[in-house]
PDB file of N, CA and C in Angstrom:
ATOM      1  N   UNK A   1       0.832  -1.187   0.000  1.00  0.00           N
ATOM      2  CA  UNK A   1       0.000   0.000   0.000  1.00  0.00           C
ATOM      3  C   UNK A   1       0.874   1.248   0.000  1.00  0.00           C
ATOM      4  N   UNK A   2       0.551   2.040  -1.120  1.00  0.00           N
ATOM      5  CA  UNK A   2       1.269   3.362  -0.782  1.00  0.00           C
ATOM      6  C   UNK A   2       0.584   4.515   0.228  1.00  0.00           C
ATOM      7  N   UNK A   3       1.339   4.872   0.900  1.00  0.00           N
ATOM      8  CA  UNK A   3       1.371   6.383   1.937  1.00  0.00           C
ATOM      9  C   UNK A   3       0.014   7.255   1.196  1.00  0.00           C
ATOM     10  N   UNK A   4      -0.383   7.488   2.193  1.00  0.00           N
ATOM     11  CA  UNK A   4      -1.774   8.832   1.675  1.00  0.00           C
ATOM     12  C   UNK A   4      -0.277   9.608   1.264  1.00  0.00           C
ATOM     13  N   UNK A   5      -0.066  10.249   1.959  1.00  0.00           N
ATOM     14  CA  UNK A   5       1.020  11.669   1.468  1.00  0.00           C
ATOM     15  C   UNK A   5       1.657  11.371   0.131  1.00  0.00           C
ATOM     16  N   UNK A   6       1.988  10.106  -0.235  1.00  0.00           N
ATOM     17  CA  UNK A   6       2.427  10.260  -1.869  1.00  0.00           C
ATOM     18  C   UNK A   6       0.886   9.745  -2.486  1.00  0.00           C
ATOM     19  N   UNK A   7       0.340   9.501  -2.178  1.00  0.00           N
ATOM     20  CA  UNK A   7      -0.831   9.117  -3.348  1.00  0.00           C
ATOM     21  C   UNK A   7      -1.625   9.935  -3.926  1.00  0.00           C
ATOM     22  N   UNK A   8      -1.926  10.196  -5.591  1.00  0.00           N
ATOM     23  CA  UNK A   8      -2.162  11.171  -6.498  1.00  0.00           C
ATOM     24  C   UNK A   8      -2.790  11.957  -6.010  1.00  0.00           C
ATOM     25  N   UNK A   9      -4.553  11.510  -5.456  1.00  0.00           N
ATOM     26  CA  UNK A   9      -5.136  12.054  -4.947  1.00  0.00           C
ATOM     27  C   UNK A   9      -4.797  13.016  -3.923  1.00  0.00           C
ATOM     28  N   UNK A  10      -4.177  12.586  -2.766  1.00  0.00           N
ATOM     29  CA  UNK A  10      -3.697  13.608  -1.739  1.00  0.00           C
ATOM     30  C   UNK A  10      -2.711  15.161  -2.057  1.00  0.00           C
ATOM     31  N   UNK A  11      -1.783  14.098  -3.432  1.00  0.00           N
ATOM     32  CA  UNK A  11      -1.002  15.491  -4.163  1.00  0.00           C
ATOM     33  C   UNK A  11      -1.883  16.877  -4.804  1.00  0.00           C
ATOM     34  N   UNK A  12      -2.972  15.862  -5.467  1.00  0.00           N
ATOM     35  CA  UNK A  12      -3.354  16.759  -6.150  1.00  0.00           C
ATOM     36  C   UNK A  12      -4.482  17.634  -5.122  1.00  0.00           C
ATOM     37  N   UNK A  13      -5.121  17.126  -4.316  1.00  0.00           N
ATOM     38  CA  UNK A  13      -5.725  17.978  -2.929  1.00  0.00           C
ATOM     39  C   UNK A  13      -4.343  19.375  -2.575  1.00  0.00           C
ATOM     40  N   UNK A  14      -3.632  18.952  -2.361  1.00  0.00           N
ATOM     41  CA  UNK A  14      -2.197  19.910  -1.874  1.00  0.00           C
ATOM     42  C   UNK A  14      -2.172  20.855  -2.739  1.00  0.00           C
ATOM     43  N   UNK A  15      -1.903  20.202  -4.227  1.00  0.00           N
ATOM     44  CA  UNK A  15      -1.916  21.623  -5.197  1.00  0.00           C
ATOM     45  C   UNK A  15      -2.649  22.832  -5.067  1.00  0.00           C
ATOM     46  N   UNK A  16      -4.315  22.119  -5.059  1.00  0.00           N
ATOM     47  CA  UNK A  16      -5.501  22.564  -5.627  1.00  0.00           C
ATOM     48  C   UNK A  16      -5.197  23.923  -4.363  1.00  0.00           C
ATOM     49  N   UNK A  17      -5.058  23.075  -3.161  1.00  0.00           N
ATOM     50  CA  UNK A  17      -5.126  24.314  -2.200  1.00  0.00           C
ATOM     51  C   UNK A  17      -4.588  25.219  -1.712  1.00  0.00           C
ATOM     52  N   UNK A  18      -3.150  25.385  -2.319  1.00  0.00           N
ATOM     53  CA  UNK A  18      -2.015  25.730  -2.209  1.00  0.00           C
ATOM     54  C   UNK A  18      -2.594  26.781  -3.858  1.00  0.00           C
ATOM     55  N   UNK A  19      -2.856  26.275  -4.504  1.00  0.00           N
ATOM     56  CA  UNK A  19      -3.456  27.648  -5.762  1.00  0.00           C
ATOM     57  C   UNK A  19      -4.505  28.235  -5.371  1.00  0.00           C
ATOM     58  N   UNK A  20      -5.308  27.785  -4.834  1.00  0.00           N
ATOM     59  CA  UNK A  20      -6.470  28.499  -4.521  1.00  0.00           C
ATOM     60  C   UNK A  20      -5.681  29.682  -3.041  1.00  0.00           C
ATOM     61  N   UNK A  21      -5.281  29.439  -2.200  1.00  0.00           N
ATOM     62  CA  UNK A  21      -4.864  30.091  -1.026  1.00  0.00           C
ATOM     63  C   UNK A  21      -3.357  31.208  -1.816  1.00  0.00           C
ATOM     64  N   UNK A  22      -2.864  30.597  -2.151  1.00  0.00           N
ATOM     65  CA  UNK A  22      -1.919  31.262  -3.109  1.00  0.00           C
ATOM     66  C   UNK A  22      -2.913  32.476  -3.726  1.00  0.00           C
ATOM     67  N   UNK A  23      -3.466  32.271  -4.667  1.00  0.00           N
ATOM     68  CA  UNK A  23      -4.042  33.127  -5.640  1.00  0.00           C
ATOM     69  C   UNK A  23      -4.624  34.378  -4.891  1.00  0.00           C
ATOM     70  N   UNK A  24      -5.553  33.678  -3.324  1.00  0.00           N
ATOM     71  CA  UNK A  24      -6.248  35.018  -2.661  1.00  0.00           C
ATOM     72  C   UNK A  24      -5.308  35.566  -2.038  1.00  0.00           C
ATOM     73  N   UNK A  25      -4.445  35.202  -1.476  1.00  0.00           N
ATOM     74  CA  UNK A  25      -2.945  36.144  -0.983  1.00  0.00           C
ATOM     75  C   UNK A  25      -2.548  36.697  -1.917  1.00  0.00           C
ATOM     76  N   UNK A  26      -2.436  36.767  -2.850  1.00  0.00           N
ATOM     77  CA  UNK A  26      -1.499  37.423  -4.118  1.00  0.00           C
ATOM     78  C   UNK A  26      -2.436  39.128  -4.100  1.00  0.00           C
ATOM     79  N   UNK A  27      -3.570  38.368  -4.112  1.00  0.00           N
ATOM     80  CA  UNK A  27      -4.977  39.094  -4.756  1.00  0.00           C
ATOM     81  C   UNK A  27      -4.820  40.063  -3.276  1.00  0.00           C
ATOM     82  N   UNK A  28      -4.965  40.001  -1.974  1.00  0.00           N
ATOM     83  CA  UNK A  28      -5.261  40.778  -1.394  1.00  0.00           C
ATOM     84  C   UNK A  28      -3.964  41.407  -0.990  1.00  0.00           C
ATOM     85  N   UNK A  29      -2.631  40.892  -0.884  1.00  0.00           N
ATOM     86  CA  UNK A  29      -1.501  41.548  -1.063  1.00  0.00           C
ATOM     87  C   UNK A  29      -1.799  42.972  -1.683  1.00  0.00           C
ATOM     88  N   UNK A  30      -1.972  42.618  -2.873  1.00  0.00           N
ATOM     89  CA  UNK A  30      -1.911  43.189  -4.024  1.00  0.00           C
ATOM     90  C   UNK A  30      -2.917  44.517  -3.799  1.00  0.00           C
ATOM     91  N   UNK A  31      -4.095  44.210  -3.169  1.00  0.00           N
ATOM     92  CA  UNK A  31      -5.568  45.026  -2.794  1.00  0.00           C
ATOM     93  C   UNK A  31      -4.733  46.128  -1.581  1.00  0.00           C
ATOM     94  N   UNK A  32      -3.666  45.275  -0.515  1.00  0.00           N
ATOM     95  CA  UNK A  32      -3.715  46.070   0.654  1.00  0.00           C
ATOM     96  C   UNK A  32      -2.444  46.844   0.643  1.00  0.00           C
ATOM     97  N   UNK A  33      -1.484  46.490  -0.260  1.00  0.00           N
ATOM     98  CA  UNK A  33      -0.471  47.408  -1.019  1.00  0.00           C
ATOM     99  C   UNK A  33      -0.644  48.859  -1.732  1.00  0.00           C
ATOM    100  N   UNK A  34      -1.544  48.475  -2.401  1.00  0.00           N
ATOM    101  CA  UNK A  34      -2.179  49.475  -2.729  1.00  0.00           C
ATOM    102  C   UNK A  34      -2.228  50.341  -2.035  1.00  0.00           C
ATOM    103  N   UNK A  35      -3.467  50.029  -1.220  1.00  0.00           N
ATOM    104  CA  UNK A  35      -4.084  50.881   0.077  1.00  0.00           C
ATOM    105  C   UNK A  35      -2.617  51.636   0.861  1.00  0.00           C
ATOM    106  N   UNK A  36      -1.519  50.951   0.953  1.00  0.00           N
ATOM    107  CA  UNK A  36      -0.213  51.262   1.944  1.00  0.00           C
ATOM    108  C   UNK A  36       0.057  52.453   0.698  1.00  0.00           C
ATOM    109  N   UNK A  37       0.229  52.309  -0.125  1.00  0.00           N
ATOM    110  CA  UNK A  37       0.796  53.020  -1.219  1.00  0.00           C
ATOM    111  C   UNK A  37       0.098  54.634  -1.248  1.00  0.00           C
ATOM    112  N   UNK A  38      -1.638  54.266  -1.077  1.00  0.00           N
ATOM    113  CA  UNK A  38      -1.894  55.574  -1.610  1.00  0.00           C
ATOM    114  C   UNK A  38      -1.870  56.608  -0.098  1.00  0.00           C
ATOM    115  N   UNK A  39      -1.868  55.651   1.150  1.00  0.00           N
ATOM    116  CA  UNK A  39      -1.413  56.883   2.244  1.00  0.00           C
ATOM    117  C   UNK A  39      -0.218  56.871   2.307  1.00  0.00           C
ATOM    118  N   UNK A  40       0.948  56.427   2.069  1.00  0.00           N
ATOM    119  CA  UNK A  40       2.291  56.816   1.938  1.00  0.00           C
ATOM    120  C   UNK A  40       2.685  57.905   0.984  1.00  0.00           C
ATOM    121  N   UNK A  41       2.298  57.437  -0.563  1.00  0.00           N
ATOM    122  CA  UNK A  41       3.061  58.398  -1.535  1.00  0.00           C
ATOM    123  C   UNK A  41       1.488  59.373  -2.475  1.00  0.00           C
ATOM    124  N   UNK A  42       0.755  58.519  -2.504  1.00  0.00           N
ATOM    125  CA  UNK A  42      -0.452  58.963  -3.474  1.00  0.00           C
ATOM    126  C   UNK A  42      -1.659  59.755  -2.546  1.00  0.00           C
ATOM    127  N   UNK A  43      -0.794  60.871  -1.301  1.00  0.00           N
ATOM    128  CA  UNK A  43      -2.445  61.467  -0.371  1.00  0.00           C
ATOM    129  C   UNK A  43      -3.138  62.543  -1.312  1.00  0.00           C
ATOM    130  N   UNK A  44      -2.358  62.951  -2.390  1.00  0.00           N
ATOM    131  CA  UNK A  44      -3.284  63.766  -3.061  1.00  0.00           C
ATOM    132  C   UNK A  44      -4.455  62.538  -4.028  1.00  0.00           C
ATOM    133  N   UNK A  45      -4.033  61.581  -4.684  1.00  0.00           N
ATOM    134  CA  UNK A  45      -4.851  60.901  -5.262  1.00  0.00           C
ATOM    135  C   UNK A  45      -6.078  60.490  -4.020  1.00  0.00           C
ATOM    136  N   UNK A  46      -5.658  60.055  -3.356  1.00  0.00           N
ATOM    137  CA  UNK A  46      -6.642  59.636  -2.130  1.00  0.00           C
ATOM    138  C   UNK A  46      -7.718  60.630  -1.601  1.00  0.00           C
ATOM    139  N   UNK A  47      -7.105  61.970  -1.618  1.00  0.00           N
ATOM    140  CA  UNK A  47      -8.255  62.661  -1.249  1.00  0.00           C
ATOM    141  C   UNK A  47      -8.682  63.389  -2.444  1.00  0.00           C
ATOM    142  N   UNK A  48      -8.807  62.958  -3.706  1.00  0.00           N
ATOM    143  CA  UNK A  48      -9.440  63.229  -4.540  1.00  0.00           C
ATOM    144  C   UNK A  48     -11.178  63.006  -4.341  1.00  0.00           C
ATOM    145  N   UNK A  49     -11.712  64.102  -4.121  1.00  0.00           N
ATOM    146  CA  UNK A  49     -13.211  64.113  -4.477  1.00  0.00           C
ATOM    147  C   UNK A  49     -13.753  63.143  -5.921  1.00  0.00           C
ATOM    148  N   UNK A  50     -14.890  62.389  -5.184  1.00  0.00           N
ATOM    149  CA  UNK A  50     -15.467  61.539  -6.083  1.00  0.00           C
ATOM    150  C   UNK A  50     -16.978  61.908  -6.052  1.00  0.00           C
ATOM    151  N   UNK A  51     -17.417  62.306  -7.208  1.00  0.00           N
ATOM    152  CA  UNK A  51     -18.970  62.838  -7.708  1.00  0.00           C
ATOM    153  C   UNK A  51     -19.279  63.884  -7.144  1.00  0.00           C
ATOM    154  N   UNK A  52     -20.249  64.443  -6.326  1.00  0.00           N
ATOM    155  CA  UNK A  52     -20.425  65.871  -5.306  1.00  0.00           C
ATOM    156  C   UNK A  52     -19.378  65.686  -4.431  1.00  0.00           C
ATOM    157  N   UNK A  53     -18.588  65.251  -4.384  1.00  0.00           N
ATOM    158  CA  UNK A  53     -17.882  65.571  -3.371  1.00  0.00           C
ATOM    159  C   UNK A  53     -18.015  64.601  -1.446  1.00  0.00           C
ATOM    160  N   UNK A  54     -18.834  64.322  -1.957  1.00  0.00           N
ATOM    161  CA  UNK A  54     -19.557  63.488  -0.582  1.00  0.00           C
ATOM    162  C   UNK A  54     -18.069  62.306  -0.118  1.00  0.00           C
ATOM    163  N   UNK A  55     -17.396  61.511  -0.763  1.00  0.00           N
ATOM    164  CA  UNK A  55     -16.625  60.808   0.088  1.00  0.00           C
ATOM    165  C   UNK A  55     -15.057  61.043  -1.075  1.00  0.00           C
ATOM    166  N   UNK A  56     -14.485  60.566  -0.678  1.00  0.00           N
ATOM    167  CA  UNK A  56     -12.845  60.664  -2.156  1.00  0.00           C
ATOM    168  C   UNK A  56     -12.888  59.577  -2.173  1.00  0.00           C
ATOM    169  N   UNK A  57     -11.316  59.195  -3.268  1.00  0.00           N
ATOM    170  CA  UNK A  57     -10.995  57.983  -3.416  1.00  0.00           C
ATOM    171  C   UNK A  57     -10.462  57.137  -2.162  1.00  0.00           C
ATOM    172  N   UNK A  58     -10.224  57.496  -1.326  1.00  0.00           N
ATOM    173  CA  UNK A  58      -9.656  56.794  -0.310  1.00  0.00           C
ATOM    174  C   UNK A  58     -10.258  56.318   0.494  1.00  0.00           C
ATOM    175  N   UNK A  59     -11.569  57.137   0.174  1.00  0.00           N
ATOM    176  CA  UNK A  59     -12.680  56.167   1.402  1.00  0.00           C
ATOM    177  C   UNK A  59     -13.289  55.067   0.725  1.00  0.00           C
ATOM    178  N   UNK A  60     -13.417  55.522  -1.255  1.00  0.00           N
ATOM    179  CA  UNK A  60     -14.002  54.465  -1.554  1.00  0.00           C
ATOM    180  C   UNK A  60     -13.089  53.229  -1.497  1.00  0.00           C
ATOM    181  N   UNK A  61     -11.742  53.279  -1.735  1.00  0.00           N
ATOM    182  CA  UNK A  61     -10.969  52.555  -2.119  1.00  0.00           C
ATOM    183  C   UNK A  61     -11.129  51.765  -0.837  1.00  0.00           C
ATOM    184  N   UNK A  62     -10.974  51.669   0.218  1.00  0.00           N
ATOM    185  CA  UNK A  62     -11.669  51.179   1.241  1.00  0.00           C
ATOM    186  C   UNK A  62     -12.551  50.588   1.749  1.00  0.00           C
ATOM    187  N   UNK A  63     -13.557  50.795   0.813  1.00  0.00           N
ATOM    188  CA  UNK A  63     -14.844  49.986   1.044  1.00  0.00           C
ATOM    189  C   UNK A  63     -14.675  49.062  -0.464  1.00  0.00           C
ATOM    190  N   UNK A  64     -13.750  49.610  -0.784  1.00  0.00           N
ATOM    191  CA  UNK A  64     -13.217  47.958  -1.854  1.00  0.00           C
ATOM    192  C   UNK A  64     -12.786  47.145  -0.980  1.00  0.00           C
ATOM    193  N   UNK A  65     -11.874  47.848  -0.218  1.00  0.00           N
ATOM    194  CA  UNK A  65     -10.485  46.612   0.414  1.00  0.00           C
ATOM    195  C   UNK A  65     -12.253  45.717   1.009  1.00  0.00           C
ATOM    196  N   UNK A  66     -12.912  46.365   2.248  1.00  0.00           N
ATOM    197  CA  UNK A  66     -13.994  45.820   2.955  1.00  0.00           C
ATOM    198  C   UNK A  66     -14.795  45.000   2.411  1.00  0.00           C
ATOM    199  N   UNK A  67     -14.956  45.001   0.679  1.00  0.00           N
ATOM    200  CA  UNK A  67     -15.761  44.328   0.190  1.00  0.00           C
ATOM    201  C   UNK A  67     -15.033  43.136  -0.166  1.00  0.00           C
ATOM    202  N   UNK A  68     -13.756  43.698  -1.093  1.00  0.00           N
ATOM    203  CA  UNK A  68     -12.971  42.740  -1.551  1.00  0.00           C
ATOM    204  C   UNK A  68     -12.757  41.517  -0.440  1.00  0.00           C
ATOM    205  N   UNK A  69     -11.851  42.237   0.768  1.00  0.00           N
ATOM    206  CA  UNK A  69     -11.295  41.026   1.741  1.00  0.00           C
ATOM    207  C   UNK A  69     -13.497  39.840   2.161  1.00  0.00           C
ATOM    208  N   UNK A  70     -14.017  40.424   2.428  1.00  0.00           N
ATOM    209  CA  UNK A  70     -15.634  39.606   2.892  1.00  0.00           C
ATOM    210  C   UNK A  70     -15.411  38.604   1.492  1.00  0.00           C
ATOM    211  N   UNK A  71     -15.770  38.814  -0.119  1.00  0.00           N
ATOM    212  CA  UNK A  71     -15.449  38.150  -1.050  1.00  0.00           C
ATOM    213  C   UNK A  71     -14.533  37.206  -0.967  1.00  0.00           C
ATOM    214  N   UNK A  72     -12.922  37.855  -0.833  1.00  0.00           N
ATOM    215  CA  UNK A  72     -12.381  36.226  -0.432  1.00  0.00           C
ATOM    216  C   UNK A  72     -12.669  35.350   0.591  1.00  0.00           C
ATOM    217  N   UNK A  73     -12.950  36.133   1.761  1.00  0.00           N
ATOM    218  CA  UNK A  73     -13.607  34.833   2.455  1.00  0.00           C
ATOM    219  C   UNK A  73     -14.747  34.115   2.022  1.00  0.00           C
ATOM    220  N   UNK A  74     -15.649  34.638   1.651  1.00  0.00           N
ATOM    221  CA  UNK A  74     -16.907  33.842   0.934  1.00  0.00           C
ATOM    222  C   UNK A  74     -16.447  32.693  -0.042  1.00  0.00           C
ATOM    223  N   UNK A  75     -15.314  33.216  -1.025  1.00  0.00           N
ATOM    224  CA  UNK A  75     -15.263  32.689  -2.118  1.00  0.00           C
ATOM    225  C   UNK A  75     -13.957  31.469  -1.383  1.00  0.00           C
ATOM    226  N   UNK A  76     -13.739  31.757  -0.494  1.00  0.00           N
ATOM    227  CA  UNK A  76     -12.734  30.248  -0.177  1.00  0.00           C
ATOM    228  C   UNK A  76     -13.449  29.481   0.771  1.00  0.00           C
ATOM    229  N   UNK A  77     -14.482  30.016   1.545  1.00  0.00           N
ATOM    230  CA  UNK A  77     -15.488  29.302   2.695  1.00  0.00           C
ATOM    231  C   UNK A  77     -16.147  28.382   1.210  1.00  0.00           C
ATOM    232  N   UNK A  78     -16.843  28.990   0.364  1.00  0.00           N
ATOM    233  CA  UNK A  78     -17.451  28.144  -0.538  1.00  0.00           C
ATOM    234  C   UNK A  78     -16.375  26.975  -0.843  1.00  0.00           C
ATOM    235  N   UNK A  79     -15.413  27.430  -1.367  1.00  0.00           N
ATOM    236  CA  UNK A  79     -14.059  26.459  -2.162  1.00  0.00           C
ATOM    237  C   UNK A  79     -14.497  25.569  -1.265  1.00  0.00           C
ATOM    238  N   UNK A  80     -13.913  25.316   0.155  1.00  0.00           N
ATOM    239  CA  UNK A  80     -13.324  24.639   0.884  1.00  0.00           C
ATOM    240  C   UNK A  80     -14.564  24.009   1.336  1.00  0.00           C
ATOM    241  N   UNK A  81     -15.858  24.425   1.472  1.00  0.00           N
ATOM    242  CA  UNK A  81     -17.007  23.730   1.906  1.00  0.00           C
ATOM    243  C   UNK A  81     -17.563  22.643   0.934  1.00  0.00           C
ATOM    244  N   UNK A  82     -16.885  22.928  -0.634  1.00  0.00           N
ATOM    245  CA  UNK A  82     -17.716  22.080  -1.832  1.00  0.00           C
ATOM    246  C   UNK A  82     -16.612  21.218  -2.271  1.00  0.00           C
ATOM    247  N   UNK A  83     -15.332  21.379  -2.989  1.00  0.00           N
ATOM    248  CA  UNK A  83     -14.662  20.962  -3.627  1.00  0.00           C
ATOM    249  C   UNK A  83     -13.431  20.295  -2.830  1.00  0.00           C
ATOM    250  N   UNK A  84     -13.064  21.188  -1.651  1.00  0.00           N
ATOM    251  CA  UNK A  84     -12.217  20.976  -0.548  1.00  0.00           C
ATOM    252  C   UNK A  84     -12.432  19.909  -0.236  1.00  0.00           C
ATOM    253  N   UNK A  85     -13.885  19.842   0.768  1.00  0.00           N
ATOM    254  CA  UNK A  85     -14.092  18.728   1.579  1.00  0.00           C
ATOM    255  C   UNK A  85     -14.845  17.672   0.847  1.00  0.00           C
ATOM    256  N   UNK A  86     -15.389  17.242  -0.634  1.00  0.00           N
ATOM    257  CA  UNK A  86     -15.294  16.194  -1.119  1.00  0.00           C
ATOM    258  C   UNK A  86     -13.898  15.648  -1.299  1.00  0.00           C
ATOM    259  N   UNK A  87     -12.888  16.358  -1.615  1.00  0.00           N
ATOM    260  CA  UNK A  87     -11.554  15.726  -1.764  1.00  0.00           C
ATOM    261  C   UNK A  87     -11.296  14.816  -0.575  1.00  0.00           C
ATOM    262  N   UNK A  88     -11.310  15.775   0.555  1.00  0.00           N
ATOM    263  CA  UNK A  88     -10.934  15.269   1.479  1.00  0.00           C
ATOM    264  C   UNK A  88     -11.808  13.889   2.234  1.00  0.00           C
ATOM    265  N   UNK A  89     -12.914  13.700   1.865  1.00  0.00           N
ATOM    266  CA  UNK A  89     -14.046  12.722   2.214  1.00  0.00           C
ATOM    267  C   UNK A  89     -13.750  11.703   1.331  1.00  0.00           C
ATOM    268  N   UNK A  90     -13.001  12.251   0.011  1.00  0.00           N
ATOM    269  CA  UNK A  90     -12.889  11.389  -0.866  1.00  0.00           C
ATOM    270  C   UNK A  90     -11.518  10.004  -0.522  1.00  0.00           C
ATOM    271  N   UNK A  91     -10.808  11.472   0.082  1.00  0.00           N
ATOM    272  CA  UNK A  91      -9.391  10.322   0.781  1.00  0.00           C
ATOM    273  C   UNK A  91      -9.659   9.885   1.888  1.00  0.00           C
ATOM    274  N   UNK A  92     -10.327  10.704   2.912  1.00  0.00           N
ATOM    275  CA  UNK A  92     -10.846   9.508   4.212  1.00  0.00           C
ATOM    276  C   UNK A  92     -11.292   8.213   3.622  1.00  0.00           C
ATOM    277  N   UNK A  93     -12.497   7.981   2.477  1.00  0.00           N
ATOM    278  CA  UNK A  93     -12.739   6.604   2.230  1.00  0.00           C
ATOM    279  C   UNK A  93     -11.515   5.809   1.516  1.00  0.00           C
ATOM    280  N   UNK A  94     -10.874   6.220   1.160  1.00  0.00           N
ATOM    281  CA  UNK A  94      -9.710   5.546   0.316  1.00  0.00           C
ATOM    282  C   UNK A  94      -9.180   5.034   1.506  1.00  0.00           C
ATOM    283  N   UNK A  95      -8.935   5.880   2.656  1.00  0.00           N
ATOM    284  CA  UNK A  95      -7.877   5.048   3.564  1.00  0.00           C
ATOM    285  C   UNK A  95      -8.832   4.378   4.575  1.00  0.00           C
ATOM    286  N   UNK A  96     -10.083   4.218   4.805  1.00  0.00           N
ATOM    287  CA  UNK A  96     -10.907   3.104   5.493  1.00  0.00           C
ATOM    288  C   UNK A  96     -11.290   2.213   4.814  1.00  0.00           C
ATOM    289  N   UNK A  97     -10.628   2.148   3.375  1.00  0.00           N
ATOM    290  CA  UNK A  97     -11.200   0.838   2.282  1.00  0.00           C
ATOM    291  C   UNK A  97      -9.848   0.676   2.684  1.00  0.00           C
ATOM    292  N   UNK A  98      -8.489   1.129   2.423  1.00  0.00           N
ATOM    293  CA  UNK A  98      -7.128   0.618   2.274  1.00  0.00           C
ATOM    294  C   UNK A  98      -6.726   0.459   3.716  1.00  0.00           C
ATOM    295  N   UNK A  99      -7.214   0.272   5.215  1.00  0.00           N
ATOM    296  CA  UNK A  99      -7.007   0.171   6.394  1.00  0.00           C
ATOM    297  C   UNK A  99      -6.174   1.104   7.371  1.00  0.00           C
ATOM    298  N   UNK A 100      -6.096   2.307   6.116  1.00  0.00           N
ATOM    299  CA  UNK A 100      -4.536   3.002   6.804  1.00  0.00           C
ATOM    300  C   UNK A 100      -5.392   3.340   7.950  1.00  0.00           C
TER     301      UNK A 100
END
């Protein structure tokens, strides 16, 4: 019997989640860099007035980050609730058919 840890299935579980978790780190890196960026070097872009004047870019940009970061959690709570944990249900039965 081969090892869960080398067997295809388990590899390819590792990948899947390691791209998916990868990808939303990149993504919100990327979202909260930004954000560091425009109060460090960009405060005139930031307090740029947006439409009457009622909020700038920096507040909206903000209620991106707020929306954005809720989205990745949604969108990896889903991942990991549908695709995740059949994988993983899928290798629990593999190793109570194979005795591990």
């Amino acid at each position: 019997m081969e090892p869960l840890e080398k067997s295809i299935s388990y590899t390819e579980l590792q990948a899947k989640r390691k791209r998916v978790t990868g990808g939303l780190s990149v993504f919100l890196g990327v979202v909260y860099a930004v954000y560091v960026f425009l109060l460090s070097v960009g405060r005139d872009i930031a307090a740029t007035p947006l439409g009457d004047g009622a909020i700038n870019v920096g507040v909206a940009y903000v209620m991106f980050m707020l929306v954005a970061s809720a989205g990745v959690c949604a969108g990896y709570t889903r991942w990991a609730n549908t695709e995740n944990d059949r994988m993983v249900a899928a290798l629990q039965a593999k190793g109570a058919r194979s005795g591990e």
